[in-house]
Protein backbone atom coordinates (compact mmCIF):
# COMPACT_ATOMS: atom_id res chain seq x y z
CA UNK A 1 0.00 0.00 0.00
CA UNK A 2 1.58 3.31 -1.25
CA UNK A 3 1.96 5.98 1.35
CA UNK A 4 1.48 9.60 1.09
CA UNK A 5 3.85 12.16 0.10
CA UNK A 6 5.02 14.76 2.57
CA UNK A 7 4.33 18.29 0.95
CA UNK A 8 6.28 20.83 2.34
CA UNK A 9 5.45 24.51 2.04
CA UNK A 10 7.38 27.45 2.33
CA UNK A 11 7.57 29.54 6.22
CA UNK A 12 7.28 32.84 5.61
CA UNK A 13 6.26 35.31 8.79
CA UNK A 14 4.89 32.46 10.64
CA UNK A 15 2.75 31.25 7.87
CA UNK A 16 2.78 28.49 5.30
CA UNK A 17 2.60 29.48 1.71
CA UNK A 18 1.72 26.33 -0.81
CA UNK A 19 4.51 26.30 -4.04
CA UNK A 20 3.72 26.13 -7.63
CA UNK A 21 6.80 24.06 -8.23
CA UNK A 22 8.24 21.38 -6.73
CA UNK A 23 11.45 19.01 -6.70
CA UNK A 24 11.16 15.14 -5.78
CA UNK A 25 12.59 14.56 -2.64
CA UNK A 26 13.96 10.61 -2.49
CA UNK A 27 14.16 8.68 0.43
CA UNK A 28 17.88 7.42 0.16
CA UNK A 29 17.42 3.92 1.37
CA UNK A 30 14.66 2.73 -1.21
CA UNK A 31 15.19 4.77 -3.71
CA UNK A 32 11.36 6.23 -4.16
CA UNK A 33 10.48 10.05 -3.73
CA UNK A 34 8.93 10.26 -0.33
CA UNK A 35 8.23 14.17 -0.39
CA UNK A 36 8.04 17.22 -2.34
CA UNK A 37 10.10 20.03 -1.90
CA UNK A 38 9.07 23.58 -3.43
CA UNK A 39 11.01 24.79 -6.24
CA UNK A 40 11.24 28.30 -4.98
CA UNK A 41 12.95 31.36 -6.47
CA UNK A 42 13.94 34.62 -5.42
CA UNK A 43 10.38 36.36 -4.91
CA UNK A 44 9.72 33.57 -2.23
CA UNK A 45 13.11 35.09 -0.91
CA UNK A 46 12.54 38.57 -1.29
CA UNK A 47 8.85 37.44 0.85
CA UNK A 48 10.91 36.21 3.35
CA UNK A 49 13.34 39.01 3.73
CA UNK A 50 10.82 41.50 3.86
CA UNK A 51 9.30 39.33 6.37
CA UNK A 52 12.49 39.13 8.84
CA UNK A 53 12.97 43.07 8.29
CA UNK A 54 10.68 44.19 9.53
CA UNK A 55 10.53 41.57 12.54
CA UNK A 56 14.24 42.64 13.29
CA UNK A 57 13.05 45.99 14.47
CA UNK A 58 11.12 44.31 17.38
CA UNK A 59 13.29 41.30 17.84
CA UNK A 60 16.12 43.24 18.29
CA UNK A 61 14.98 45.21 21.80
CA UNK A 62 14.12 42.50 23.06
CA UNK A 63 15.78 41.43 26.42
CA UNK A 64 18.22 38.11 26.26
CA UNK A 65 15.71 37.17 29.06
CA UNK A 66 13.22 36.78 26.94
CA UNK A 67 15.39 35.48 23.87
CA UNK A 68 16.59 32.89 26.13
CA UNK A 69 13.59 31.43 27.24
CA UNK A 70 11.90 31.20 23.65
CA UNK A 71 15.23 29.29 22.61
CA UNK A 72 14.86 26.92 25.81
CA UNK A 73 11.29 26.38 25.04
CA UNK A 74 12.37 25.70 21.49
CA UNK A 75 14.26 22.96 22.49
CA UNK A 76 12.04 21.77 25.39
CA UNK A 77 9.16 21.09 22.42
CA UNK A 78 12.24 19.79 20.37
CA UNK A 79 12.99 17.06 22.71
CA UNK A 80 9.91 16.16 23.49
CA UNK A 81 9.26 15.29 19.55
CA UNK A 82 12.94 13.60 19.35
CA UNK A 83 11.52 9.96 18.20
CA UNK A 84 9.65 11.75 15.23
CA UNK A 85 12.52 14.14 14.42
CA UNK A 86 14.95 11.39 14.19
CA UNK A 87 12.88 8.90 12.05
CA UNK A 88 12.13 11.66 9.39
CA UNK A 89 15.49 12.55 9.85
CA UNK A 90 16.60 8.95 9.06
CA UNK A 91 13.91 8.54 6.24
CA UNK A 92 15.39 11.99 4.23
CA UNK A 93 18.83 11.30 4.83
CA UNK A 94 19.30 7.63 4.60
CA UNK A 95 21.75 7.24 8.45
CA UNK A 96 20.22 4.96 11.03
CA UNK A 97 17.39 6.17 12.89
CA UNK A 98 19.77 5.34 15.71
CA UNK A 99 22.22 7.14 14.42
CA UNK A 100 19.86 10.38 14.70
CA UNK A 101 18.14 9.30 17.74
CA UNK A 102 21.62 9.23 19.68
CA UNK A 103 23.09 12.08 17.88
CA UNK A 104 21.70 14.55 15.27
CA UNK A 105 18.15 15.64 17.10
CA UNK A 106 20.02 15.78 20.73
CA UNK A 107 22.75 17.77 19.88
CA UNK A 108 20.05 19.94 17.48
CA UNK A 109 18.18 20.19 20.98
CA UNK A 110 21.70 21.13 22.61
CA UNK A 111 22.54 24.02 20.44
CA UNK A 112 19.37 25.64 21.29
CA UNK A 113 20.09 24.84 24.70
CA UNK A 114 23.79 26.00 24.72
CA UNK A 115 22.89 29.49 23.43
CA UNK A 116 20.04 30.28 25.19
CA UNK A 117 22.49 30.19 28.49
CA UNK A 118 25.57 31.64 26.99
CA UNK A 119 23.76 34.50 26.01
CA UNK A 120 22.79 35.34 30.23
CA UNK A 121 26.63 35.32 30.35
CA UNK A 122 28.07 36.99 27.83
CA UNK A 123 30.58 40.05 29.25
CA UNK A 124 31.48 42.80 27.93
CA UNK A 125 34.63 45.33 27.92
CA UNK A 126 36.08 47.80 29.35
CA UNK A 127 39.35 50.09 30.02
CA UNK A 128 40.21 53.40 31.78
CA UNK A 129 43.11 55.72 30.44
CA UNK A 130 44.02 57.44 33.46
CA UNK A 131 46.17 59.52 31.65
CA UNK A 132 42.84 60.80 29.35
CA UNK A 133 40.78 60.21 32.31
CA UNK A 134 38.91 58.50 29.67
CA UNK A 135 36.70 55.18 29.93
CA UNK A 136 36.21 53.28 26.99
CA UNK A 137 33.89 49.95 26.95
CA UNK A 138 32.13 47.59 24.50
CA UNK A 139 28.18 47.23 23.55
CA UNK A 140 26.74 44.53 21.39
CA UNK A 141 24.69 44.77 18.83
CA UNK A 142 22.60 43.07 16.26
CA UNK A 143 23.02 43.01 12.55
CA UNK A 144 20.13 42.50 10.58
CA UNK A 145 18.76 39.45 8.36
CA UNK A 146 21.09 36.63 8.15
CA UNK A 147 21.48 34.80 5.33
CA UNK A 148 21.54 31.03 6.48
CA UNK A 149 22.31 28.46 4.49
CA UNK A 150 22.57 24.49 5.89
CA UNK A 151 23.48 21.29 4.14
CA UNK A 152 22.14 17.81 3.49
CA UNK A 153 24.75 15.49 5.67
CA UNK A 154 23.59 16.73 9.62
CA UNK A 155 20.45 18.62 8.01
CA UNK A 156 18.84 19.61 11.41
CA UNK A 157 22.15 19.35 13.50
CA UNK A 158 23.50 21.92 11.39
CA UNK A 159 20.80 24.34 11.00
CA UNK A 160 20.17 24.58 14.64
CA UNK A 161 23.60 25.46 15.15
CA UNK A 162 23.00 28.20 13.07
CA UNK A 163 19.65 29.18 13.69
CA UNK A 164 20.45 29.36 17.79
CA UNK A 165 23.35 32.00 17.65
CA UNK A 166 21.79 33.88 15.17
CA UNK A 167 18.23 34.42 16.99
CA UNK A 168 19.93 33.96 20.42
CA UNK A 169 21.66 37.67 20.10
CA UNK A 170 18.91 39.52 18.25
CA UNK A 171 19.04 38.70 14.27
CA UNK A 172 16.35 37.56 12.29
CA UNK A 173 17.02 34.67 9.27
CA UNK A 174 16.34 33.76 5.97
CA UNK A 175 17.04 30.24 6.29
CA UNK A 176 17.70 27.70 3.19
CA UNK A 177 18.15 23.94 3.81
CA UNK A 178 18.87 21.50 1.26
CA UNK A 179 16.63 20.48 -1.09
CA UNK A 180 17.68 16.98 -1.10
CA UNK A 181 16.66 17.29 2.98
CA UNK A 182 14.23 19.55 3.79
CA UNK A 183 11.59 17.77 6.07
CA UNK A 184 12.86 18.04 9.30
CA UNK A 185 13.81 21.69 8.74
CA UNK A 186 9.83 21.92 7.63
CA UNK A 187 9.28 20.26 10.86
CA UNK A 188 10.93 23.01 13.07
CA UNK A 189 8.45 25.61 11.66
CA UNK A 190 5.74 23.95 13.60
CA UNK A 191 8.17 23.84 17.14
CA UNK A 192 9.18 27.69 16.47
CA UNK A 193 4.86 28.55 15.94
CA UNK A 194 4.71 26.00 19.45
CA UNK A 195 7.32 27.56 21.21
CA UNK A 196 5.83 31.37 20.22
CA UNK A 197 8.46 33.06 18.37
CA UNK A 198 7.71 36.67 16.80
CA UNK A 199 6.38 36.34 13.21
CA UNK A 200 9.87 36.47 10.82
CA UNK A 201 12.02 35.83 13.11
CA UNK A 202 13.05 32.53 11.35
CA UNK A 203 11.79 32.00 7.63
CA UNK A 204 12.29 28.95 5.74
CA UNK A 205 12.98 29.13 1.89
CA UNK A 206 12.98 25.36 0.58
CA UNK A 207 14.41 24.88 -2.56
CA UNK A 208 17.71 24.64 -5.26
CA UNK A 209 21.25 26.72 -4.22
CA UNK A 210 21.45 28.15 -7.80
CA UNK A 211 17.94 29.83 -7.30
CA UNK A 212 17.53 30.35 -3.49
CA UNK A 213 20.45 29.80 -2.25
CA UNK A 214 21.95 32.62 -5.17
CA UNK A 215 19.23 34.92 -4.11
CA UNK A 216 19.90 35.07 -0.15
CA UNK A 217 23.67 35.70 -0.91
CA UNK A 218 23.46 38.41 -3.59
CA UNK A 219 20.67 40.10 -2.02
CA UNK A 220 22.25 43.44 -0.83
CA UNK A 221 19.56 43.65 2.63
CA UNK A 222 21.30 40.55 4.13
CA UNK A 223 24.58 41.41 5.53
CA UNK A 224 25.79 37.86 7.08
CA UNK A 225 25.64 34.34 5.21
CA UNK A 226 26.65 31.59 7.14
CA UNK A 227 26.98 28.09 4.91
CA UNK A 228 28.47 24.69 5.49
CA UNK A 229 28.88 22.91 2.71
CA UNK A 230 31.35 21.94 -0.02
CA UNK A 231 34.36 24.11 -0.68
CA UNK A 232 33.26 24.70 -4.27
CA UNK A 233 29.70 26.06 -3.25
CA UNK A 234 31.75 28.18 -0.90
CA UNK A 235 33.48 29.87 -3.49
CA UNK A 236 30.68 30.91 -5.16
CA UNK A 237 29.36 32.43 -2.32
CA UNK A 238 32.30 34.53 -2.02
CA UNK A 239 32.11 35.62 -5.58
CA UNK A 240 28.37 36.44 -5.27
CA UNK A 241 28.65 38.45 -2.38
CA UNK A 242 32.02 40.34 -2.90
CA UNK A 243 29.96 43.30 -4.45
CA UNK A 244 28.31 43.82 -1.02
CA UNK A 245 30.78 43.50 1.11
CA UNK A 246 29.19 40.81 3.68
CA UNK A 247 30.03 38.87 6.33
CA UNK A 248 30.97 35.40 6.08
CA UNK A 249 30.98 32.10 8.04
CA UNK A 250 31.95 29.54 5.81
CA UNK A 251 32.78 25.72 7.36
CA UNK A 252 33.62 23.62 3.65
CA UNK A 253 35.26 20.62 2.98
CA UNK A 254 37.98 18.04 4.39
CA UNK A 255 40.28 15.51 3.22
CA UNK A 256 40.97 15.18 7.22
CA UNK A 257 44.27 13.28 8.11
CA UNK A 258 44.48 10.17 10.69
CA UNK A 259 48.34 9.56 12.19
CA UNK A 260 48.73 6.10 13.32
CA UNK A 261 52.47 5.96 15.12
CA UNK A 262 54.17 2.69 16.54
CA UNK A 263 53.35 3.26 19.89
CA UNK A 264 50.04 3.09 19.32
CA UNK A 265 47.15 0.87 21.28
CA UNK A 266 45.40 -0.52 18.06
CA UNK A 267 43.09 -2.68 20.30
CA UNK A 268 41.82 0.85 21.59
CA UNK A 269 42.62 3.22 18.51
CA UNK A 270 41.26 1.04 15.49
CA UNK A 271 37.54 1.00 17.31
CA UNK A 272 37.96 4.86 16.65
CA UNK A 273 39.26 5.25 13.74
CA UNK A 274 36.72 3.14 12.10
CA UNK A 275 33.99 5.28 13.74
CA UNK A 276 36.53 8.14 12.54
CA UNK A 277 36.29 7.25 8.74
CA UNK A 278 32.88 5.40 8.53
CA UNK A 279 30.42 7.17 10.87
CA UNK A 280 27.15 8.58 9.13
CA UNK A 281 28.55 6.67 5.48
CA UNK A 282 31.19 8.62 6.07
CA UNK A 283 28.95 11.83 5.50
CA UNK A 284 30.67 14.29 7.62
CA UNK A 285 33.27 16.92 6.68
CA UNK A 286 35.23 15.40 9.56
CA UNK A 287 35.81 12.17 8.76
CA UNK A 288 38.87 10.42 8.08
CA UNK A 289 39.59 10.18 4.44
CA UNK A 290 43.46 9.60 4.35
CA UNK A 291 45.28 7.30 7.39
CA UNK A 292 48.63 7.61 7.85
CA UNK A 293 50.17 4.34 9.82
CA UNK A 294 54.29 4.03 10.42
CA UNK A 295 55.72 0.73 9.11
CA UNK A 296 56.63 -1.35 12.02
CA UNK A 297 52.79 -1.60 12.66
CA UNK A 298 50.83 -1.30 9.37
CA UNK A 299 50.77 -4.99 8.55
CA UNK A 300 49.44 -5.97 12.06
CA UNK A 301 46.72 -2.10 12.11
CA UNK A 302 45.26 -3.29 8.24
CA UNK A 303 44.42 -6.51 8.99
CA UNK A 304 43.06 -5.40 12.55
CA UNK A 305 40.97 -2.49 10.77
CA UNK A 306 39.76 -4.17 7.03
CA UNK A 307 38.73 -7.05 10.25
CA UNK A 308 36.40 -4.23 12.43
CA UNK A 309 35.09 -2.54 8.83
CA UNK A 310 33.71 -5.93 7.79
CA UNK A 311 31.76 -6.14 10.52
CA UNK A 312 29.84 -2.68 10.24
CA UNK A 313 26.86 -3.83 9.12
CA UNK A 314 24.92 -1.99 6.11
CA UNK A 315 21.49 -1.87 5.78
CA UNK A 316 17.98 -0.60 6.14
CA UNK A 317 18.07 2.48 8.39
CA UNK A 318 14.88 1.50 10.55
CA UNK A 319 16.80 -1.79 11.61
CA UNK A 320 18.72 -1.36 14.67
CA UNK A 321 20.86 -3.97 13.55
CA UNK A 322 22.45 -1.15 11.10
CA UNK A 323 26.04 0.65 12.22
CA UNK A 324 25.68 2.20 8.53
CA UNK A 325 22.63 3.60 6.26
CA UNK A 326 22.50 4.40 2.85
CA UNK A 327 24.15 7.72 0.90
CA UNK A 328 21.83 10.32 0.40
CA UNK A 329 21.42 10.44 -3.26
CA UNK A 330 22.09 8.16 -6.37
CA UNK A 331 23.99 11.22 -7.68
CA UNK A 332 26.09 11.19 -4.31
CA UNK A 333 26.66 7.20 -4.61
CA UNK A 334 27.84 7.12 -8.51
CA UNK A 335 30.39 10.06 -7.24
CA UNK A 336 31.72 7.66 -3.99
CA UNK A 337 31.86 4.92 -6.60
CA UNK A 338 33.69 7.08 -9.47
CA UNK A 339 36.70 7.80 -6.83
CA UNK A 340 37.02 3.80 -6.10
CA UNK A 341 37.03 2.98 -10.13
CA UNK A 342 39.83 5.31 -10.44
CA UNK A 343 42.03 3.70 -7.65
CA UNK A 344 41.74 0.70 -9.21
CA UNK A 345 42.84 2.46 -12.28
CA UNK A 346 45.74 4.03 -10.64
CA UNK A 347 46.93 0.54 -9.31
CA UNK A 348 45.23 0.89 -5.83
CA UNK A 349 44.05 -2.27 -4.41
CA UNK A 350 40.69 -2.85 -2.41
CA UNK A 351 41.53 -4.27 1.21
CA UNK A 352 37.84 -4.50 1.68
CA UNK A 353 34.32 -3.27 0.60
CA UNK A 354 32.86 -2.30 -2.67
CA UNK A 355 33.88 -4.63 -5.46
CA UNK A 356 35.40 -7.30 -3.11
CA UNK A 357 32.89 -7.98 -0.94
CA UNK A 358 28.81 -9.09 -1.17
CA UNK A 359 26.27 -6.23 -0.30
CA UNK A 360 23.73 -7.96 1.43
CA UNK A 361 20.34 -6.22 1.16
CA UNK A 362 16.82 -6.85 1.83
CA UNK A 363 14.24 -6.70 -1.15
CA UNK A 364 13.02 -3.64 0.23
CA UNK A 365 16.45 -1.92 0.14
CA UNK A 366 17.45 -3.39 -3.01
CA UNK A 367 17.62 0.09 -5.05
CA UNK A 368 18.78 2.05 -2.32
CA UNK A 369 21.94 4.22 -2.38
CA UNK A 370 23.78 1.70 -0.69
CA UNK A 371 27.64 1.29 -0.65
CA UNK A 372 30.37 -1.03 1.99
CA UNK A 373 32.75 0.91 3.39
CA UNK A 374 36.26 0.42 1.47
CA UNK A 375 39.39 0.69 2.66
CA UNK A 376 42.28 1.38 -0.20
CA UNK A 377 45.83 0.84 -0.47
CA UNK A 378 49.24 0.78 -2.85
CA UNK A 379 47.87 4.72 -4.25
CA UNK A 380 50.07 7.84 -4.12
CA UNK A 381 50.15 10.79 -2.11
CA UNK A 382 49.24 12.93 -5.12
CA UNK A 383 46.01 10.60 -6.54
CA UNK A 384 43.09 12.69 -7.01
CA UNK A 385 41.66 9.79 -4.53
CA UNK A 386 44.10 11.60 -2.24
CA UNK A 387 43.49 15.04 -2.77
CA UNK A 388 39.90 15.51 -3.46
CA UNK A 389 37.40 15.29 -0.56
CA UNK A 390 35.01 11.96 -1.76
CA UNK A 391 32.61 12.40 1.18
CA UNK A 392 31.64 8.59 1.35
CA UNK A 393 32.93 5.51 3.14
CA UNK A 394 36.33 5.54 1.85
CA UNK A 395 39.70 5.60 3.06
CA UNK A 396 43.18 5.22 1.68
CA UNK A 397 45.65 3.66 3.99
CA UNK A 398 49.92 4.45 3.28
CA UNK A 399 52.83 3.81 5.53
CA UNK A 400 55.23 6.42 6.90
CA UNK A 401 58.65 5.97 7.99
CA UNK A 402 59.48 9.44 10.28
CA UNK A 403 57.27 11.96 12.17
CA UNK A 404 58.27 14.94 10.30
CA UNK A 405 57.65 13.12 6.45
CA UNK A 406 54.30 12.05 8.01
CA UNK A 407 53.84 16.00 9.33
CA UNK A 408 54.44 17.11 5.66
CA UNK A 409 52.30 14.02 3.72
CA UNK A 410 49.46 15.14 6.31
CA UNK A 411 49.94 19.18 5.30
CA UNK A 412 50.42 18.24 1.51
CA UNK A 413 46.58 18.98 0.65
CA UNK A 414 44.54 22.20 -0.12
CA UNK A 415 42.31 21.48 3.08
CA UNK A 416 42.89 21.64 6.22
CA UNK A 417 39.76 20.99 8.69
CA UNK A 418 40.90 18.90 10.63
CA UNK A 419 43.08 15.89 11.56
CA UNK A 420 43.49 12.89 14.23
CA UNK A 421 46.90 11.30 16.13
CA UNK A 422 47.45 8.68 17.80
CA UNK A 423 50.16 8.01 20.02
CA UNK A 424 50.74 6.78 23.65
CA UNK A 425 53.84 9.42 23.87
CA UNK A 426 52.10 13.06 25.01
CA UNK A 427 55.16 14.71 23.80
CA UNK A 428 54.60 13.68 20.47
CA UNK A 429 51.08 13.81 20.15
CA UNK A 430 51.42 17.69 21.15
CA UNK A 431 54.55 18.14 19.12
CA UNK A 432 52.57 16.72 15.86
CA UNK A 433 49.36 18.59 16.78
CA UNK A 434 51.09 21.88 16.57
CA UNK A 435 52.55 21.05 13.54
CA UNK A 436 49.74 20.41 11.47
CA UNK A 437 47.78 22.96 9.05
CA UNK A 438 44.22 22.34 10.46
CA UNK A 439 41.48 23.98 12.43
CA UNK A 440 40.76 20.92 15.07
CA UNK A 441 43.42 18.10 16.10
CA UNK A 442 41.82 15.15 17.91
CA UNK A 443 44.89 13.27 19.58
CA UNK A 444 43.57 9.59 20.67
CA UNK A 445 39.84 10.31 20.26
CA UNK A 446 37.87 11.94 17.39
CA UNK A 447 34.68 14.13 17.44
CA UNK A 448 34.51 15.10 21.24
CA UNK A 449 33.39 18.44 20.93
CA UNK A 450 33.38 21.31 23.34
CA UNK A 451 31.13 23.84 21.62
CA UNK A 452 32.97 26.61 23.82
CA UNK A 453 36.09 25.57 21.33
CA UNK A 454 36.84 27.13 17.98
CA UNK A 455 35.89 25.00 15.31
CA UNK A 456 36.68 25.49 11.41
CA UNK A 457 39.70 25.32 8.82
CA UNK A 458 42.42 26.63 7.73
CA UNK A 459 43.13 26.82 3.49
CA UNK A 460 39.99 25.37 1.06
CA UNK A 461 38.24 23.81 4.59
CA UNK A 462 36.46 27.59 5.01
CA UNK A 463 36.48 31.09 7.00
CA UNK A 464 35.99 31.56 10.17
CA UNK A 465 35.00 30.23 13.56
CA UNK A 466 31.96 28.29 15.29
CA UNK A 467 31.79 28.05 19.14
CA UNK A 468 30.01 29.88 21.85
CA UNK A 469 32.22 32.77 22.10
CA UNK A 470 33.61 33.17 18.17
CA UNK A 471 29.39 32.76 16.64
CA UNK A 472 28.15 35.55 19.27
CA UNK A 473 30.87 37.38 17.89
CA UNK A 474 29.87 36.61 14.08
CA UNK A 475 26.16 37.56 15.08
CA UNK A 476 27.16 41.04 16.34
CA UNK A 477 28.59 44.15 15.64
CA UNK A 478 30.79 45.33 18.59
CA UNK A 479 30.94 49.02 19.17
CA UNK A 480 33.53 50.81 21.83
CA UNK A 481 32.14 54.02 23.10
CA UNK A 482 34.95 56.33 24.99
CA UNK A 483 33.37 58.75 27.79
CA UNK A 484 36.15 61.30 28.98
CA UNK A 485 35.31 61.90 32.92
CA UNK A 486 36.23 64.99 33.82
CA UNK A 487 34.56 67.56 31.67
């Protein structure tokens, strides 16, 4: 019995508008379109901005009090719907619903959380020039419609992280998700309407980057964009918005770096550095793309590793039986599967995974975007399998002889997001962590975030910095006012 397609409409000033156009939206893991998406264009975005404009002018006195506890309601309704969010989540995307139960709706519920408080606590500062009997000191203040832009791998994760900050110290949005997963963000109109945010405080534009995505960041009213996404899409976003001069927070793309050294424990390492390459189909600009593993153990880690990557087990999303889910498009999965043909071609060989092993799918999953994670060896430093971020379940695995040749291997790409170590010697695993060319070094863990840290890249991985005090600093124009005393 066919279900019923989820039509999702356009949030504009607390209402929904119905589209005229729409793009099939597939669910990932059996291949069939499971909603529709509207096909929107830059009146629906000029709606919305008009919309946010002139909510700014009321959002913007109001007191963080009050800011704070709309965001903490936010995420109290959030929560409570976390079962629903995750299983649409899992549907759109193609990850486990586990996978999204345990970690994309809770930390989406956290970042509304986090913000709400650090906003209470925010400081800010202040001198005196004796000399000019002069005090100087800081105010804050809020910008104006932000241009938010979120993509398809962490859809509600990511656009929550975004969304908080940005509401949190007075802005109002214009906020496009992807088109290829738009539900959940479709979803969070109803908790904002529950929760009883201000009409145009958030708007939702659904549709394609070339038509709303374009729009928000050459539209000379918005004065911030803030995007994660690919490094390509980034660059256009510079180009677009050059003429106006705007502010920019822009997290792109990885070909992140794992450092295996002799001292290693593999029996506790390799559990991580599978999770490290292979978590969400490898569908995080984080993940481990390139592992680096010194001589005198890389016979003994690759057969330990290709051992722990068979057993992730790929399948149907809904199962909890899954560690891994399908890609998110057949577009994405022909792309994944492009970058293994050519290591082949450029004499790599395929330890484990697709090609060399069976994909064992139910009849239900049988045209889903489904790929084994692979794990390649024998290719060069300078393959384009090496050097261009594939965004899938696939790693390359070389040897290394010395730290400092391993140092410059790791640095020899045009990324530079971020990068893991692992060593039992703390002398080294500092000495190496300083010496790499990358926003975030996780030495002997990956992905334990602090969100009071800095997080981005350095080079082609993006501009600028995400955490609790670098985003309320994004958000805000800071203004020093100088008083002299004795007049």
């Amino acid at each position: 019995m066919a279900t019923s397609l989820t039509i999702i409409q356009n949030f504009i000033n607390n209402e929904y508008f119905p589209a005229k156009n729409f793009i099939a939206s597939y669910d990932p893991a059996i291949g069939e379109v499971w909603a529709k998406v509207p096909d929107s264009d830059a009146e629906e975005v000029e709606q919305a901005y008009q919309a946010a404009k002139k909510a700014f002018s009321g959002w913007k006195k109001t007191t963080v009090e009050e800011r704070s506890r709309l965001l903490l309601k936010i995420a109290d309704i959030l929560e409570s719907r976390l079962e629903e969010f995750a299983i649409a989540e899992s549907r759109d995307n193609g990850k486990p619903i586990s996978v999204a139960k345990n970690g994309d709706i809770p930390r989406a519920v956290l970042n509304f959380r986090f913000f709400a408080t650090s906003i209470l606590h925010y400081q800010n500062r202040s001198t005196y020039q004796e000399a000019y009997s002069a005090l100087n000191y800081t105010t804050r203040h809020p910008i104006g419609v932000v241009g938010i832009i979120a993509p398809w791998n962490l859809p509600m994760y990511l656009l929550s992280w975004k969304i908080a900050p940005c509401i949190a110290t007075g802005n109002t949005c214009v906020c496009k998700p992807s088109e290829l997963t738009s539900v959940t963000a479709y979803m969070l109109c109803d908790v904002l309407l529950q929760a009883g945010l201000p009409a145009g405080v958030v708007n939702m534009v659904f549709g394609y980057g070339s038509k709303v995505g374009e729009a928000i960041v050459s539209h000379p009213g918005i004065p911030l964009i803030t995007f994660t996404g690919s490094t390509a899409t980034g660059k256009i976003i510079q180009r677009s918005s050059a003429e106006h001069c705007k502010k920019l927070s822009l997290e792109l793309g990885g070909k992140n770096s794992g450092i295996v050294f002799s001292d290693a424990d593999l029996e506790k390492c390799i559990p991580t550095i599978v999770r490290s390459c292979f978590a969400n189909q490898g569908e995080i600009c984080l993940c481990t793309e390139r592992l680096f593993v010194h001589e005198e153990v890389f016979e003994e880690f690759l057969e330990k590793f290709v051992e722990a990557t068979r057993k992730l087990k790929v399948g149907d999303p809904t199962s909890p039986a899954s560690t891994t889910g399908s890609l998110v498009s057949k577009d994405h999965l022909d792309k994944v599967k492009s970058y293994i043909n050519m290591a082949v071609k450029q004499n790599g060989k395929i330890r484990c995974g697709h090609l060399v092993d069976d994909l064992d799918l139910s009849p239900r999953n049988k045209n889903g975007y489904f790929i084994l994670p692979t794990v390649l060896t024998g290719l060069k430093d300078d393959s384009c399998v090496n050097q261009e971020e594939i965004f899938g379940p696939v790693v390359t695995v070389t040897t290394f002889t010395t730290e400092q040749e391993v140092i410059e291997r790791s640095n020899n790409i045009s990324y530079g997001l971020s990068a893991t170590v692992f060593s039992r010697d703390v002398g080294k695993v500092h000495r190496v962590a300083q010496a790499l060319d990358v926003g975030t070094v996780w030495c002997n863990c990956w992905v334990i975030r602090d969100l009071r840290m800095p997080f981005g890249g350095t080079k082609k991985s993006g501009l600028g910095r995400e955490s609790q005090d670098d985003s309320l600093d994004f958000f805000t124009e800071q203004k020093t006012v100088c008083v002299k005393i004795d007049v």
